[in-house]
C-alpha atoms as a PDB file:
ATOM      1  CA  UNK A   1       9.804 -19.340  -7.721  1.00  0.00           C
ATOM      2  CA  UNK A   2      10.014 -16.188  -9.746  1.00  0.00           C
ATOM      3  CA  UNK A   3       8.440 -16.682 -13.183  1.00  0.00           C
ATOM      4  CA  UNK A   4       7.028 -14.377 -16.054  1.00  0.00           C
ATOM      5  CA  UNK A   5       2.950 -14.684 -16.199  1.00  0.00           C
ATOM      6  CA  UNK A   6       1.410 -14.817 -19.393  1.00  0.00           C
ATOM      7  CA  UNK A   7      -2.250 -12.569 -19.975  1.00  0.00           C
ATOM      8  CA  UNK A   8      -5.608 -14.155 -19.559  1.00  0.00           C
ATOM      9  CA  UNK A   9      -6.873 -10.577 -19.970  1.00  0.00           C
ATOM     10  CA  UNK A  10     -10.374 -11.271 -21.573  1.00  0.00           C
ATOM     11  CA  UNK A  11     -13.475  -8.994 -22.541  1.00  0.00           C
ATOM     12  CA  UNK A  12     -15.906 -11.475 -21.155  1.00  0.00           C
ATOM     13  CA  UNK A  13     -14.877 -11.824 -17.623  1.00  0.00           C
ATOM     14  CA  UNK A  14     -17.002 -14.377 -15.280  1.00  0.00           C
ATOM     15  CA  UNK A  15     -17.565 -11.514 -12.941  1.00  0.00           C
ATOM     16  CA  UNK A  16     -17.701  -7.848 -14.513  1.00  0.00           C
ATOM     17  CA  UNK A  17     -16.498  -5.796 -11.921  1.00  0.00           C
ATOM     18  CA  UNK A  18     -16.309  -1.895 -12.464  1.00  0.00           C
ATOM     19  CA  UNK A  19     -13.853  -0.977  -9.984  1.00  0.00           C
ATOM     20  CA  UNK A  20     -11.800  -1.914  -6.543  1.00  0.00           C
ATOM     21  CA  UNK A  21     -14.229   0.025  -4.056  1.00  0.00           C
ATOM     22  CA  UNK A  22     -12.970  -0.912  -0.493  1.00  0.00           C
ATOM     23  CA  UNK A  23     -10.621  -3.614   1.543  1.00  0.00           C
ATOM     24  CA  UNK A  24     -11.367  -4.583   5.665  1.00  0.00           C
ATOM     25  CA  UNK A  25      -8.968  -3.388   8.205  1.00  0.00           C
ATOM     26  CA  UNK A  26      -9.235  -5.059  11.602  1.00  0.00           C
ATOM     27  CA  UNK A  27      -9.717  -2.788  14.989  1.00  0.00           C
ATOM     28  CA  UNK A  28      -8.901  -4.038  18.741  1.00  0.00           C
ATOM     29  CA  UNK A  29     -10.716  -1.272  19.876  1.00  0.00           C
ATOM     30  CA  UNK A  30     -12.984   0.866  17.369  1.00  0.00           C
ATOM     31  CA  UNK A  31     -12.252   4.340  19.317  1.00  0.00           C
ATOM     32  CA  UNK A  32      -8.518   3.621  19.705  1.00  0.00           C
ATOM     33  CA  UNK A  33      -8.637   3.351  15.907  1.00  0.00           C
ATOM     34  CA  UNK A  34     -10.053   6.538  15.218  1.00  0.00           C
ATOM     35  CA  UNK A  35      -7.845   8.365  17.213  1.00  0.00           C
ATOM     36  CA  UNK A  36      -5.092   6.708  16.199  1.00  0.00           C
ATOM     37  CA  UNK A  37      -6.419   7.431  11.746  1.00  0.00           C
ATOM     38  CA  UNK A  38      -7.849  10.885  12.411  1.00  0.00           C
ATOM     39  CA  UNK A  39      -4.775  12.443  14.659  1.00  0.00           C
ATOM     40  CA  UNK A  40      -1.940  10.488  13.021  1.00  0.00           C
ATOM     41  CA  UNK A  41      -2.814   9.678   9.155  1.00  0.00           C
ATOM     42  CA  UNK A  42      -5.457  12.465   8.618  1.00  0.00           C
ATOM     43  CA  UNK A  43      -7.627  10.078   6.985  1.00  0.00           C
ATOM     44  CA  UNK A  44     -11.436  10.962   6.863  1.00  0.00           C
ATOM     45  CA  UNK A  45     -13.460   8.609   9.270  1.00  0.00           C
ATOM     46  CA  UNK A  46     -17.320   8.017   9.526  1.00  0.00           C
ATOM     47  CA  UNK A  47     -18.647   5.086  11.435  1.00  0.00           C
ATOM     48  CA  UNK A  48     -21.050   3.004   9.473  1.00  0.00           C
ATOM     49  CA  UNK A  49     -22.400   0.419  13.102  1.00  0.00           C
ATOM     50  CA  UNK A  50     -21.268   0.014  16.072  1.00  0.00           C
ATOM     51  CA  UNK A  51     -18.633  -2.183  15.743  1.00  0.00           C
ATOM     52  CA  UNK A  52     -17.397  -0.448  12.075  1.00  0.00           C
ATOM     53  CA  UNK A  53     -16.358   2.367  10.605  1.00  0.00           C
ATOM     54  CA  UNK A  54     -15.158   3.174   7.201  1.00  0.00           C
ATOM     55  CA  UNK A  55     -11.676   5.581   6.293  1.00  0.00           C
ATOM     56  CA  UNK A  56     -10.532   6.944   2.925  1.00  0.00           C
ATOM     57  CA  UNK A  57      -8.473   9.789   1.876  1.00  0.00           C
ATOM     58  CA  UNK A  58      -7.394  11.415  -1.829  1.00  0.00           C
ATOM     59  CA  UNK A  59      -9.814   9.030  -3.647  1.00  0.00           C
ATOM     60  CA  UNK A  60     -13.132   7.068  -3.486  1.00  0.00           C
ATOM     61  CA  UNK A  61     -11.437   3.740  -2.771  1.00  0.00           C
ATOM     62  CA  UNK A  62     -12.732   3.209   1.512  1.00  0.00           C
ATOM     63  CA  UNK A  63     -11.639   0.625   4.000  1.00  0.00           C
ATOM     64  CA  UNK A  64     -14.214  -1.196   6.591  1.00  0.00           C
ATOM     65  CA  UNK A  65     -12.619  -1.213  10.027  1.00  0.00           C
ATOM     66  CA  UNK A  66     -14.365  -3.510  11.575  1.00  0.00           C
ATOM     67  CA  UNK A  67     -14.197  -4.176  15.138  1.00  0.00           C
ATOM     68  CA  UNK A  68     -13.043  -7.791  16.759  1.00  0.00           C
ATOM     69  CA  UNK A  69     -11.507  -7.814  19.709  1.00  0.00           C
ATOM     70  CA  UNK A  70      -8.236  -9.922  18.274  1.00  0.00           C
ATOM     71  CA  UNK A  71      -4.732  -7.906  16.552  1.00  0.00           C
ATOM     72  CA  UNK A  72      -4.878  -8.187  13.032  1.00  0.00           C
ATOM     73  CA  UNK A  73      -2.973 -10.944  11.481  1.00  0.00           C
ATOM     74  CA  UNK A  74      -1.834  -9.468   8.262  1.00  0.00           C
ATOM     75  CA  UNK A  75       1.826  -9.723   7.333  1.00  0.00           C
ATOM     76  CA  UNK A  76       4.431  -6.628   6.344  1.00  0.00           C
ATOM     77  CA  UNK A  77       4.011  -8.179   2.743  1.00  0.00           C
ATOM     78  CA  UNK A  78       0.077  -7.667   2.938  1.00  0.00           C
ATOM     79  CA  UNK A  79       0.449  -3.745   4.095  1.00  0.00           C
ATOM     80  CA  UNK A  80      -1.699  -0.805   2.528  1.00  0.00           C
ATOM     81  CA  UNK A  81       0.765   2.076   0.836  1.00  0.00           C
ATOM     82  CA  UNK A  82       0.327   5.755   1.920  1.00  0.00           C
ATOM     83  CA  UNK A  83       1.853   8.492  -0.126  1.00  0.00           C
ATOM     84  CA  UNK A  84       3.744  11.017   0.552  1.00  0.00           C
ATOM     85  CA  UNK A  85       4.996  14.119  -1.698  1.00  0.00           C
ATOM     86  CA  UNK A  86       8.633  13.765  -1.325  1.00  0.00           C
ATOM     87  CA  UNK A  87      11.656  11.544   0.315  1.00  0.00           C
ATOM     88  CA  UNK A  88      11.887  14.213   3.043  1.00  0.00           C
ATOM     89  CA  UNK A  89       8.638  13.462   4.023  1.00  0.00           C
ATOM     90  CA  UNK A  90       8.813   9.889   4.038  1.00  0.00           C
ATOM     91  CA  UNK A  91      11.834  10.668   6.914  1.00  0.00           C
ATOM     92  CA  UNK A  92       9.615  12.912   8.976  1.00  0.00           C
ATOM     93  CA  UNK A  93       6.894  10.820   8.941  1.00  0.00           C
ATOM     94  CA  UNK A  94       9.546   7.943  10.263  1.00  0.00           C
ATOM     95  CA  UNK A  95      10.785  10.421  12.894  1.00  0.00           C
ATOM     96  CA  UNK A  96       6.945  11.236  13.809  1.00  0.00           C
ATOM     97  CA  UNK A  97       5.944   7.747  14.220  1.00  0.00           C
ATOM     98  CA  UNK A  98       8.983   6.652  16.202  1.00  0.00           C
ATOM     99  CA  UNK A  99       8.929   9.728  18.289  1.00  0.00           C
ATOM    100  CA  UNK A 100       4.781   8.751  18.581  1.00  0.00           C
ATOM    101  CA  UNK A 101       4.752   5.105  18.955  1.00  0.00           C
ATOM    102  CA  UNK A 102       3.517   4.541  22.687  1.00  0.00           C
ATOM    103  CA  UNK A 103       1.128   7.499  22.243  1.00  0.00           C
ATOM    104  CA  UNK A 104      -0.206   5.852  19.529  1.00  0.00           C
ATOM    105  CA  UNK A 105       0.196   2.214  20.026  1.00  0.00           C
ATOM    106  CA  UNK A 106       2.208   1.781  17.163  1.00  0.00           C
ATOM    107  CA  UNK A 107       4.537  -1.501  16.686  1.00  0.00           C
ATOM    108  CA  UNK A 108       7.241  -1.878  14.776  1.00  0.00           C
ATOM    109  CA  UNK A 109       8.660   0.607  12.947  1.00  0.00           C
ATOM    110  CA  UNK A 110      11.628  -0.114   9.652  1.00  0.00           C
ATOM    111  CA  UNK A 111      13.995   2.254   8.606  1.00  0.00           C
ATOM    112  CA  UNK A 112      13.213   4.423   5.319  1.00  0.00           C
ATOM    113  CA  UNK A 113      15.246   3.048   2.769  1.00  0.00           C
ATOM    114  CA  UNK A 114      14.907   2.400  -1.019  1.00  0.00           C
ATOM    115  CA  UNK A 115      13.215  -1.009  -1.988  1.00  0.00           C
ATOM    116  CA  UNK A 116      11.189  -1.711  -5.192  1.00  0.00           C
ATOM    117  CA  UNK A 117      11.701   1.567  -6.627  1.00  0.00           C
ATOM    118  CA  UNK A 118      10.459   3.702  -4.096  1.00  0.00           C
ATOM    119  CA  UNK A 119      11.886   5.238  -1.036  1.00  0.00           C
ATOM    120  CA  UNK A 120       9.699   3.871   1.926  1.00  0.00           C
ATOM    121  CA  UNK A 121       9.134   2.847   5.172  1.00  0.00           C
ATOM    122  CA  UNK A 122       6.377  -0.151   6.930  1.00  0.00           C
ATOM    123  CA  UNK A 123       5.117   0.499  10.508  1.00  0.00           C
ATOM    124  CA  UNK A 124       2.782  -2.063  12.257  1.00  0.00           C
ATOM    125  CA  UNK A 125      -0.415   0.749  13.550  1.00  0.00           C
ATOM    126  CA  UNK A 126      -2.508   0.061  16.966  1.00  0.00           C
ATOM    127  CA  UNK A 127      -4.513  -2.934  15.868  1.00  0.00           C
ATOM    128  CA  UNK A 128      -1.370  -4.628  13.931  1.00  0.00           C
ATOM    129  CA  UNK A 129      -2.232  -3.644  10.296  1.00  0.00           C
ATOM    130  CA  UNK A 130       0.948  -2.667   8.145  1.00  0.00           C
ATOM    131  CA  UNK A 131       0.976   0.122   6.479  1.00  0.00           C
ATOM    132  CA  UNK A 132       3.883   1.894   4.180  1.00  0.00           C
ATOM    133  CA  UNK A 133       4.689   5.224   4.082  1.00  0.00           C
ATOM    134  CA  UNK A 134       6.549   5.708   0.347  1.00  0.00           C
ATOM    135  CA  UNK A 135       7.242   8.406  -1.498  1.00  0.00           C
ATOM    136  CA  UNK A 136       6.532   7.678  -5.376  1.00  0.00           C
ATOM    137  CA  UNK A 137       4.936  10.127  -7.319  1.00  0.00           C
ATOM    138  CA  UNK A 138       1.988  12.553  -7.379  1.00  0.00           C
ATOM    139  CA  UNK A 139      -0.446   9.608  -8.538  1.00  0.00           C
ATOM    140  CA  UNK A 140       1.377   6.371  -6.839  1.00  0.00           C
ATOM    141  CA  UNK A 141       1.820   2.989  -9.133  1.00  0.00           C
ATOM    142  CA  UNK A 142      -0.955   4.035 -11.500  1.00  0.00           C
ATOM    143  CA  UNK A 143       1.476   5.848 -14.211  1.00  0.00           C
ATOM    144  CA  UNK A 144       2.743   2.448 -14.592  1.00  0.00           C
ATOM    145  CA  UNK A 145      -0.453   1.242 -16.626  1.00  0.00           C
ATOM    146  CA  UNK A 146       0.421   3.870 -18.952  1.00  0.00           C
ATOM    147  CA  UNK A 147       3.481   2.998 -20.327  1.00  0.00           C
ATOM    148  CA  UNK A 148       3.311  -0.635 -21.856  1.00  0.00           C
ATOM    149  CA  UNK A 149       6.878  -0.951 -21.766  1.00  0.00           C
ATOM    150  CA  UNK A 150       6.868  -1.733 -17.925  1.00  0.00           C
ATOM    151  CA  UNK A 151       4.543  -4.699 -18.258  1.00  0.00           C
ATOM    152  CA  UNK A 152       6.888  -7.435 -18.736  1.00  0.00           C
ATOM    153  CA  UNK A 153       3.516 -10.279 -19.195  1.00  0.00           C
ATOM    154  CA  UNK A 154       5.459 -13.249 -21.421  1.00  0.00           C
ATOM    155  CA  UNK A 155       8.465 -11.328 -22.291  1.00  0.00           C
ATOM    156  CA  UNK A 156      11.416 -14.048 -22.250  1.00  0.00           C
ATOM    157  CA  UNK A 157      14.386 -11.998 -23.137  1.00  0.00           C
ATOM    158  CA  UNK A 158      14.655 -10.825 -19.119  1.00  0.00           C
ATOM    159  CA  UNK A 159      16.697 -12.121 -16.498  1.00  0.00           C
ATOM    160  CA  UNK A 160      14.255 -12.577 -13.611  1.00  0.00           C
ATOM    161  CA  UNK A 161      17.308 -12.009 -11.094  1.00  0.00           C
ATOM    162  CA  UNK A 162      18.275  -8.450 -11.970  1.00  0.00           C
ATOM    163  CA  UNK A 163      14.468  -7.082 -11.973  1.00  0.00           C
ATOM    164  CA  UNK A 164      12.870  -4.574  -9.620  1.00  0.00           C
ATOM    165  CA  UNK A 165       9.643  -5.620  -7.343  1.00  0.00           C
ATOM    166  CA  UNK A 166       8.065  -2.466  -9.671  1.00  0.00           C
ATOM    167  CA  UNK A 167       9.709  -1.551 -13.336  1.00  0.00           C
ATOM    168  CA  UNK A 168      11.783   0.811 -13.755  1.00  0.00           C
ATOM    169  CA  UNK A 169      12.900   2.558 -16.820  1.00  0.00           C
ATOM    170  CA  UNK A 170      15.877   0.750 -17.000  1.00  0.00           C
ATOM    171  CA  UNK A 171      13.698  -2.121 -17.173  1.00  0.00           C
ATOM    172  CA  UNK A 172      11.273  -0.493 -19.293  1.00  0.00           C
ATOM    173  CA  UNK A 173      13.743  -0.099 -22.088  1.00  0.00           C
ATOM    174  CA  UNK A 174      15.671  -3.578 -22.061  1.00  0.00           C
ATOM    175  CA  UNK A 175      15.597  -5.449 -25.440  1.00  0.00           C
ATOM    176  CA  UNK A 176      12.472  -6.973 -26.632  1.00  0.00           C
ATOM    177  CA  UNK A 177      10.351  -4.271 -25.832  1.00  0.00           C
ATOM    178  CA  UNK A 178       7.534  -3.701 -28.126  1.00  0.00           C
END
């Protein structure tokens, strides 16, 4: 069920953890991978073992691809976002993909539409990891941290049915904000 959290921010955390360095992608085949991040993502690739490698692009944050043998079993819901600088290149990198996907190996593809404030698309790549292609802004989600008005932690005067999946500045300027 929907709800409104409340903050158990604290300065004292049981774990003090400087920053979100990495996440683990799984690979059916390590090489097929490769091709398929270098060729059709751009991302940069270096191969850390034999069965890993690790890929990153625009920031420090990497992900392990590690080699298994089985498709990956995340969901559409558990997908990694890729930016893109505008809506018209959220619909040629649809057209690319679908015009791409047995090249590629690439599953399923959704249509671009708008969805939780963004205009985006979610393809499935070689090795069944979702991805989503989504055209938000120049630095993604992290403008939201900056205005305190989108944070809606134990606000009460909001009617969970009409909200977003990410603020908006309609929501942003509701009653109740402080």
């Amino acid at each position: 069920m929907p709800q409104i959290t409340t903050s158990c921010r604290t300065e004292n955390p049981l774990v003090p953890v400087g920053m979100i360095s990495h996440g683990t992608l799984t690979s059916l085949d390590l090489q097929k991978s490769r091709r398929f991040y270098e060729e059709v993502l751009g991302l940069e690739v270096i191969q850390t073992s034999p069965v890993s490698m690790l890929i990153r692009l625009g920031s420090d944050h990497t992900y392990a691809v590690v080699e298994t043998g089985q498709p990956s079993t995340m969901g559409l819901l558990d997908h990694n976002g890729l930016d893109v600088p505008s809506a018209e290149a959220v619909d040629d990198a649809y057209a690319a993909l679908v015009a791409n996907k047995s090249e590629y190996g690439i599953g399923r593809v959704t249509k671009p539409l708008m969805q939780h404030g963004t205009y985006s698309f979610y393809f499935a790549d070689c090795d069944g990891n979702w991805w989503e292609i989504v055209h938000f802004g120049p630095r993604g989600y992290a403008p939201m941290y900056e205005n305190p008005a989108l944070d809606i932690t134990g606000r009460t005067d909001i009617d969970l049915d009409a909200l977003e999946h990410t603020g908006s500045d309609e929501q942003a300027s509701r009653p109740g904000d402080a």
